[in-house]
Protein backbone atom coordinates (compact mmCIF):
# COMPACT_ATOMS: atom_id res chain seq x y z
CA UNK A 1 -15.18 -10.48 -19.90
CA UNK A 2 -17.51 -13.33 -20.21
CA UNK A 3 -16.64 -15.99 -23.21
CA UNK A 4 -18.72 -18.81 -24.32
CA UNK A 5 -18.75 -21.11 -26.98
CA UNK A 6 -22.58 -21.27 -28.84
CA UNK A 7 -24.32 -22.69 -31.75
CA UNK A 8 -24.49 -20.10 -33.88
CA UNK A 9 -27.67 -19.55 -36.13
CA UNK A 10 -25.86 -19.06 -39.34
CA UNK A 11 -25.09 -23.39 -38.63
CA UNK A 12 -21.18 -23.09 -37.07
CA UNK A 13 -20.11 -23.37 -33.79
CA UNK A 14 -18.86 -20.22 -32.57
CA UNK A 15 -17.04 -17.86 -29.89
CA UNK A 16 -18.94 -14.72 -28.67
CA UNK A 17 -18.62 -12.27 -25.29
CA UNK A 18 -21.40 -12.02 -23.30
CA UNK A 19 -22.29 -8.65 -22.57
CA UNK A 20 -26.31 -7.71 -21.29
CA UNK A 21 -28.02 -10.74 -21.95
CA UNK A 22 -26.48 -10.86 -25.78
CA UNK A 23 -23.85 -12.90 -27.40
CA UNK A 24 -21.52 -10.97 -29.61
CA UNK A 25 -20.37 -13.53 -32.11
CA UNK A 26 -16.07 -13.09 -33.23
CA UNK A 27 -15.55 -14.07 -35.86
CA UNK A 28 -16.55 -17.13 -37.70
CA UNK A 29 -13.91 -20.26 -37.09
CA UNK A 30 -12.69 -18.69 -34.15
CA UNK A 31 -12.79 -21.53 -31.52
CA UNK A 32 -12.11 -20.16 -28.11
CA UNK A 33 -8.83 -22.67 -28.14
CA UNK A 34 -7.48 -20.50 -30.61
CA UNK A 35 -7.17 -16.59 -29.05
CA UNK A 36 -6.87 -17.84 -24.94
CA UNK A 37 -3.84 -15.62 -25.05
CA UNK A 38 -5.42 -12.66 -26.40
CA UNK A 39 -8.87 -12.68 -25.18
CA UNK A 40 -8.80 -9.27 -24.11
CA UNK A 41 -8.38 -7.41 -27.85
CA UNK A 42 -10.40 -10.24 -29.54
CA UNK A 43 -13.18 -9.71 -27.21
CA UNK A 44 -13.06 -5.97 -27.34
CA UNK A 45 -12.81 -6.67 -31.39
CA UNK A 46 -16.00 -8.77 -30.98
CA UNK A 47 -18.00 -6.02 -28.91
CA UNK A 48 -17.45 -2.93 -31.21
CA UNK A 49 -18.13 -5.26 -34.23
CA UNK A 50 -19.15 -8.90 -33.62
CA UNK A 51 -19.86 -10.87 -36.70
CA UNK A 52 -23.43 -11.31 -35.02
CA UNK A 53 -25.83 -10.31 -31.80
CA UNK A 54 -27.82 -13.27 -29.76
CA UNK A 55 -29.69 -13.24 -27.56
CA UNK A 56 -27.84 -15.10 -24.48
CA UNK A 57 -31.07 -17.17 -23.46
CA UNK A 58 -31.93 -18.25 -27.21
CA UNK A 59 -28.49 -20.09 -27.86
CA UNK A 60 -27.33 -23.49 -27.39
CA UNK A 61 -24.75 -23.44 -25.20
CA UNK A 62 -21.80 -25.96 -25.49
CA UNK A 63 -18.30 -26.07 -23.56
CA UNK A 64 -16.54 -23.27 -23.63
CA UNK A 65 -13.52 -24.46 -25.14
CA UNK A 66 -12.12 -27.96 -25.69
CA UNK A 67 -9.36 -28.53 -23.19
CA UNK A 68 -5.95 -30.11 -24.39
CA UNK A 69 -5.69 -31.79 -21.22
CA UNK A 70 -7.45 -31.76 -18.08
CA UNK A 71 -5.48 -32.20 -14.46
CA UNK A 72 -7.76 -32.71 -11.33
CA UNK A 73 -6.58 -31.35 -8.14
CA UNK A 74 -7.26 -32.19 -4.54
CA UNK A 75 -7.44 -28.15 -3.82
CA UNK A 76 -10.57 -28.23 -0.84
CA UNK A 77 -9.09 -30.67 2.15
CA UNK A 78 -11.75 -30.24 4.30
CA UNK A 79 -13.67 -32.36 1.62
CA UNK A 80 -10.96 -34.89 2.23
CA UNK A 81 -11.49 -34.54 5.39
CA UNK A 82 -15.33 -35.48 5.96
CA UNK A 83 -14.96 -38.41 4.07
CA UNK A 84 -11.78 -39.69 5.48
CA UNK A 85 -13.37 -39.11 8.73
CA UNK A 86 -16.46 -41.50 8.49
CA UNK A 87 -13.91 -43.87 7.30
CA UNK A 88 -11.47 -43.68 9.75
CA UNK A 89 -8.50 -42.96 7.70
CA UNK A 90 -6.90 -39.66 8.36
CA UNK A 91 -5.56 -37.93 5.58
CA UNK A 92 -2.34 -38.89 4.57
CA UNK A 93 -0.09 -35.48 5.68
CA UNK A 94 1.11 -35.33 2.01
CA UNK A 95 -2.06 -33.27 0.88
CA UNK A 96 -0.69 -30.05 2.91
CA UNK A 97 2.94 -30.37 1.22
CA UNK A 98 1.63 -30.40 -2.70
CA UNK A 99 -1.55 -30.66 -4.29
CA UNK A 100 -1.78 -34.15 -5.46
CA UNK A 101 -4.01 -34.59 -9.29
CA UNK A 102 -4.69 -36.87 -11.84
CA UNK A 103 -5.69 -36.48 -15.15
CA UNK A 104 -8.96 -37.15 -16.51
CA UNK A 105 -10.34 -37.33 -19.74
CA UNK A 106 -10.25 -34.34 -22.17
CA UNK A 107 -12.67 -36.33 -24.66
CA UNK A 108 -15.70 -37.00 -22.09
CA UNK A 109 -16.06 -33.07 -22.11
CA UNK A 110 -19.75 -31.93 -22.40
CA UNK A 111 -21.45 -28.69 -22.55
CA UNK A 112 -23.36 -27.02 -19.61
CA UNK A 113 -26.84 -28.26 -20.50
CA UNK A 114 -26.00 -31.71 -22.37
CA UNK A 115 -27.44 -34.74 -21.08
CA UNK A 116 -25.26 -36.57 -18.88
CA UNK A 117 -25.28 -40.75 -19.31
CA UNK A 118 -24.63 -42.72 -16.06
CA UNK A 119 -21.23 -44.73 -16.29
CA UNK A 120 -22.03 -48.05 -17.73
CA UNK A 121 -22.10 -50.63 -15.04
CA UNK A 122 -22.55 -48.25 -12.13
CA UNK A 123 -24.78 -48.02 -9.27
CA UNK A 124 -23.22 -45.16 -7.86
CA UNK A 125 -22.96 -42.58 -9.58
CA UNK A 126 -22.12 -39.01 -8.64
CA UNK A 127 -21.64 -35.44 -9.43
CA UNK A 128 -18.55 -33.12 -7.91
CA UNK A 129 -18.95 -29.79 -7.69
CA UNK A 130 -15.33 -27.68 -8.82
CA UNK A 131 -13.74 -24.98 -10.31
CA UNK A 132 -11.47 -24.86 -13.01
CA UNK A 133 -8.74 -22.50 -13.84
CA UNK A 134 -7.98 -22.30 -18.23
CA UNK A 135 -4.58 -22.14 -18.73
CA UNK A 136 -3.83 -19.08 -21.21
CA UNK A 137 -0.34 -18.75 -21.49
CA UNK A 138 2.42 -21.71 -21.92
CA UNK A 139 4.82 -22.40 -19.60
CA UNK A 140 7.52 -24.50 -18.16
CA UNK A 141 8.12 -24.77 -14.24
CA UNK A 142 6.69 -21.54 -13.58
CA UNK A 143 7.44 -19.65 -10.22
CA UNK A 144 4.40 -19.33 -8.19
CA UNK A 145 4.50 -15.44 -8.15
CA UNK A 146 3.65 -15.27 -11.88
CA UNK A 147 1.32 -18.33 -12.19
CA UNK A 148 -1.90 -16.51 -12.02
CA UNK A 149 -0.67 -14.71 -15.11
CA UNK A 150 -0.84 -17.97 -16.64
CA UNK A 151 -4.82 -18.11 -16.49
CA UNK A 152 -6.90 -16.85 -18.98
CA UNK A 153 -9.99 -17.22 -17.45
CA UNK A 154 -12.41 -19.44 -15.13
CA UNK A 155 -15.00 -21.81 -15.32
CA UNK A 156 -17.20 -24.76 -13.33
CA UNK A 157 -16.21 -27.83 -13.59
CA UNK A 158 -18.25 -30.89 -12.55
CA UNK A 159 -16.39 -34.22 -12.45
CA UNK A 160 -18.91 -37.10 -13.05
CA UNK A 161 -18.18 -39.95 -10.83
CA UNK A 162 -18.54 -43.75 -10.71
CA UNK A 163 -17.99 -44.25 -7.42
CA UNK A 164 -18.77 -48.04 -7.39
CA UNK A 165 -15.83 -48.69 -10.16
CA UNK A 166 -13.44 -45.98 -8.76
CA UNK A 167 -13.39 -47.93 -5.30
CA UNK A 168 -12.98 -51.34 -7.68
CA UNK A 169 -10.05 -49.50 -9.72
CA UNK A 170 -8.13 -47.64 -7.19
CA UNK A 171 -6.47 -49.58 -5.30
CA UNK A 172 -4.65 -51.38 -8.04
CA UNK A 173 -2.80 -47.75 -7.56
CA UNK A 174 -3.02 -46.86 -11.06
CA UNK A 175 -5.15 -43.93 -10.27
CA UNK A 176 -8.96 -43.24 -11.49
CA UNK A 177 -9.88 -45.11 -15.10
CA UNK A 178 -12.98 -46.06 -16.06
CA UNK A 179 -14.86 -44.47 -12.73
CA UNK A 180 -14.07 -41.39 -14.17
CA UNK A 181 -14.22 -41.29 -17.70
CA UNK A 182 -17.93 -40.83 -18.84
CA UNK A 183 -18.18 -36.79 -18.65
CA UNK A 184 -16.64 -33.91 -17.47
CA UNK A 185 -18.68 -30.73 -18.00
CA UNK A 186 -17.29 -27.25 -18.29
CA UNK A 187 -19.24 -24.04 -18.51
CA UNK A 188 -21.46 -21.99 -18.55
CA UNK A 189 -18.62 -19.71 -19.84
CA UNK A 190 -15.02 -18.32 -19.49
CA UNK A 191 -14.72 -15.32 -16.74
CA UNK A 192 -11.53 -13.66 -17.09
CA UNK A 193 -9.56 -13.17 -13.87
CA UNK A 194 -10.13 -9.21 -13.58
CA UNK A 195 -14.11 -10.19 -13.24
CA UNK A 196 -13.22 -12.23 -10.09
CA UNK A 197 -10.89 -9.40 -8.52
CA UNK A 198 -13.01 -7.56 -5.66
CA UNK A 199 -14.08 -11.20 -4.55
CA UNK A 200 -10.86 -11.63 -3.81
CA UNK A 201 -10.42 -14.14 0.13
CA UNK A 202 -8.03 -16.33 0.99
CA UNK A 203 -6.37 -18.07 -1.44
CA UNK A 204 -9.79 -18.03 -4.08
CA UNK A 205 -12.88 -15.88 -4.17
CA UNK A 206 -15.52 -15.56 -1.52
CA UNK A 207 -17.91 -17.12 -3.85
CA UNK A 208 -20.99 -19.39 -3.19
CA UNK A 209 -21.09 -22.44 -4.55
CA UNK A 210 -24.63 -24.68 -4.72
CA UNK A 211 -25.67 -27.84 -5.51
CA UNK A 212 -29.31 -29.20 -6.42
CA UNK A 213 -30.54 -32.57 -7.19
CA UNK A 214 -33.96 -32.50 -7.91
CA UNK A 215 -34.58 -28.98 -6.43
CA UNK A 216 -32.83 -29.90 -3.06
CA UNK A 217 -30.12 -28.10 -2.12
CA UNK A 218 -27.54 -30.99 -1.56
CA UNK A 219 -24.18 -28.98 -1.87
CA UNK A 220 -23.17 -25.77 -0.53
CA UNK A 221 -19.48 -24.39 0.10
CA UNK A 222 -17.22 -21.30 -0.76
CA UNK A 223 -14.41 -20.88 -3.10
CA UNK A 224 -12.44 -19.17 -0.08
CA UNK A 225 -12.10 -22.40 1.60
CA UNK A 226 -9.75 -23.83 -0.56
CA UNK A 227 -6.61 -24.71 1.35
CA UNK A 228 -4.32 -24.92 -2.40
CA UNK A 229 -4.97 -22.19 -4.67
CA UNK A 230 -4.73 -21.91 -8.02
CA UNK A 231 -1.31 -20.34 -8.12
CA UNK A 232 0.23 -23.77 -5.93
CA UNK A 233 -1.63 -25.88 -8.51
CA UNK A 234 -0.09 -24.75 -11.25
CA UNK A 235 3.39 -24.23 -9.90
CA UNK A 236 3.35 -28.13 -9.24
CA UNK A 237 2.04 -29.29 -12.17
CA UNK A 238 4.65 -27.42 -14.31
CA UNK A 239 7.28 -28.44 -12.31
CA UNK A 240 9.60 -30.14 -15.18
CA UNK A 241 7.10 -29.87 -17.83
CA UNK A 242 5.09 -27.71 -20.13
CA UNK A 243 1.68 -26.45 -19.45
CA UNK A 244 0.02 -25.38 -22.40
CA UNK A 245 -2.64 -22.90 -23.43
CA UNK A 246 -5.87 -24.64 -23.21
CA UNK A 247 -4.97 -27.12 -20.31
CA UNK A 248 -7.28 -27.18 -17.67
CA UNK A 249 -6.75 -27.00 -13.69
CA UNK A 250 -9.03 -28.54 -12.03
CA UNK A 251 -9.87 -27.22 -7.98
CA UNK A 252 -11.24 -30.41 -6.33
CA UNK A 253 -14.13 -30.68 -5.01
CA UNK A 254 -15.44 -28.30 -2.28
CA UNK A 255 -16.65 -29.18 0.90
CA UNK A 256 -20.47 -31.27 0.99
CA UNK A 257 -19.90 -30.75 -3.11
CA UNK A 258 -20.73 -34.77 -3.86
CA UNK A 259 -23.34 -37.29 -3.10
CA UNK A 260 -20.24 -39.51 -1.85
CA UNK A 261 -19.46 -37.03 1.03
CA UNK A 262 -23.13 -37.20 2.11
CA UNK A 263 -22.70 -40.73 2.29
CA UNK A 264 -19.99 -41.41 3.92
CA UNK A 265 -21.43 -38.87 6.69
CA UNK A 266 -24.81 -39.56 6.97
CA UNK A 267 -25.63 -43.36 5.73
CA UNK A 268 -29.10 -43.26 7.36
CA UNK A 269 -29.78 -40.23 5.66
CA UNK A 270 -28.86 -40.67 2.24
CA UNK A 271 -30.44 -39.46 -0.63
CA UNK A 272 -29.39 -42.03 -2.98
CA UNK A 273 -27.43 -41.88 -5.89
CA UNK A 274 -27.83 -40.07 -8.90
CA UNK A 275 -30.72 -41.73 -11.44
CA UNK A 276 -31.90 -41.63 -15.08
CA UNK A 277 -34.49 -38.75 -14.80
CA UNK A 278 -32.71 -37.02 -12.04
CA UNK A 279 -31.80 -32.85 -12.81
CA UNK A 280 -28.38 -31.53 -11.49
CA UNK A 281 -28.62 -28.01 -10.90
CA UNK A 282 -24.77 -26.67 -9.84
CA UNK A 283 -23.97 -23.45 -9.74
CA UNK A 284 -20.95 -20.41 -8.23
CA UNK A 285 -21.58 -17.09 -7.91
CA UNK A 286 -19.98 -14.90 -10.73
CA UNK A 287 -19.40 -17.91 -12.74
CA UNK A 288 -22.91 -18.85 -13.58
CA UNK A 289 -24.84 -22.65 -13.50
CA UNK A 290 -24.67 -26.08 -14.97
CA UNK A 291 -27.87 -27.86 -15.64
CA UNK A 292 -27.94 -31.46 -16.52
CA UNK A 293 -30.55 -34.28 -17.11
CA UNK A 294 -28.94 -37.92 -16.45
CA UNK A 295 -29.90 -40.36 -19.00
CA UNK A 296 -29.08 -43.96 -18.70
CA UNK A 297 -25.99 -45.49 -19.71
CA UNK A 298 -24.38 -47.97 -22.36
CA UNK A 299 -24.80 -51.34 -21.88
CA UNK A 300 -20.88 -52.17 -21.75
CA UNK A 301 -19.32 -55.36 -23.97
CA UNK A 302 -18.27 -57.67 -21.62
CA UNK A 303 -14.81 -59.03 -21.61
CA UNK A 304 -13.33 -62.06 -21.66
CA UNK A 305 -13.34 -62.77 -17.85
CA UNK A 306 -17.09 -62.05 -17.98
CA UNK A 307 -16.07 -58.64 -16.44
């Protein structure tokens, strides 16, 4: 099944499945947040009697759900890889024991259409193209073998990017801050794992991912590349701790799926970094697309340094 989160006609916010081109509404209050664990009934519920019909391409779309917490993993290496290259810094051997993350900022969510403002103070800023796995069902430490049955569903996930103040924060080794904290968009919708199943490769989906700026194709990968899957990523991250319905996994970004990539690799033939005016287009098979306009930022209050 395909979930989404809509504004409703009757003036709510709603949940609905998506089933040929219409949105069956559940009922009203429902937040997606609120039936992860039972999506299957509720949106079988919804489809024999939904407390409305819409038509998919007349709604306003917004996140699917709003995630209690958001951990970004470093899932595609080869993306690691390209960039470390053009630097000259191999990557550090750690990334094939674990899949390292850090977590981002639940708040900045947006939904798949929303404008998207450029990180005050940045010259650089960026899109990455990623998946995301929805965490369904809680758990604590969970053995790999049954951490898929932790996942209620899937969606894209872009995380926005200031690369300019994430090279400034970063190596005070507190991990990204303010580079990463303007947006995070989720959407189109939730796919539930059985949707995914015959796509089955490797340790994802042979799925296409794209990326346009402008109408160019800038980005274009495969889910199947992804060197830790889902199950890994969640395994670590609830190693000693609870992961909770509603928390997000995020897969890292997949190979060429950033501006940053592109310019570590080909300086001479750089595009140039993402403007006010400029349309983001990304999109994976199965899952659907995210279209964005960037706007320009806040003008930030300085601080006492002058900073």
């Amino acid at each position: 099944m395909r979930f989404v989160t809509y504004a409703s006609p009757a003036g709510d916010d709603r949940a609905g499945v998506v089933a040929d081109g219409t949105v069956h509404g559940l009922e009203r209050g429902t937040a997606l947040l609120d039936v992860l664990g039972d999506l299957g009934p509720r949106g079988e519920q919804a489809l024999a009697s939904p407390s409305e019909r819409v038509p998919l391409d007349e709604v306003v779309l917004r996140a699917p759900l709003e995630p209690r917490s958001i951990r970004d993993c470093a899932g595609f290496l080869q993306h690691l890889r390209n960039v470390s290259a053009a630097a000259e810094m191999p990557v550090d051997e750690r990334h094939t024991r674990f899949p390292p993350f850090y977590f981002t900022n639940p708040a900045a969510v947006v939904g798949p259409h929303d404008d998207v403002p450029i990180a005050p103070d940045s010259a650089m800023f960026d899109y990455e193209m990623e998946i995301a796995a929805v965490i369904g069902r809680a758990g604590a430490t969970i053995p790999l073998a049954e951490a898929e049955s932790h996942i209620a569903g899937y969606t894209l996930f872009c995380d926005w990017s200031a690369r300019d103040l994430q090279m400034r924060e970063m190596p005070l080794r507190l991990g990204p801050a303010k580079g990463k904290d303007t947006a995070n968009t989720l959407g189109p919708m939730l796919v539930t794992p059985d949707e995914l199943e015959p796509f089955r490769a490797g340790k994802g989906f042979d799925l296409g991912m794209t990326g346009h700026v402008n109408g160019d194709l800038v980005s274009k990968g495969n889910w199947s590349t992804i060197d830790w899957g889902f199950p890994d990523m969640i395994t670590y991250a609830s190693r000693g701790t609870v992961l909770r319905a509603g928390d997000v996994i995020g897969s890292g970004t997949v190979e060429t799926g950033c501006l940053f990539e592109h310019y570590c690799t080909d300086r001479e033939g750089f595009r140039g970094w993402l403007q006010p005016g400029d349309e983001v287009v990304l999109a994976v098979e199965q899952l659907g697309e995210i279209r964005h306009r960037i706007v320009p930022g806040v003008e930030p209050e300085r601080l006492s340094s002058g900073y």
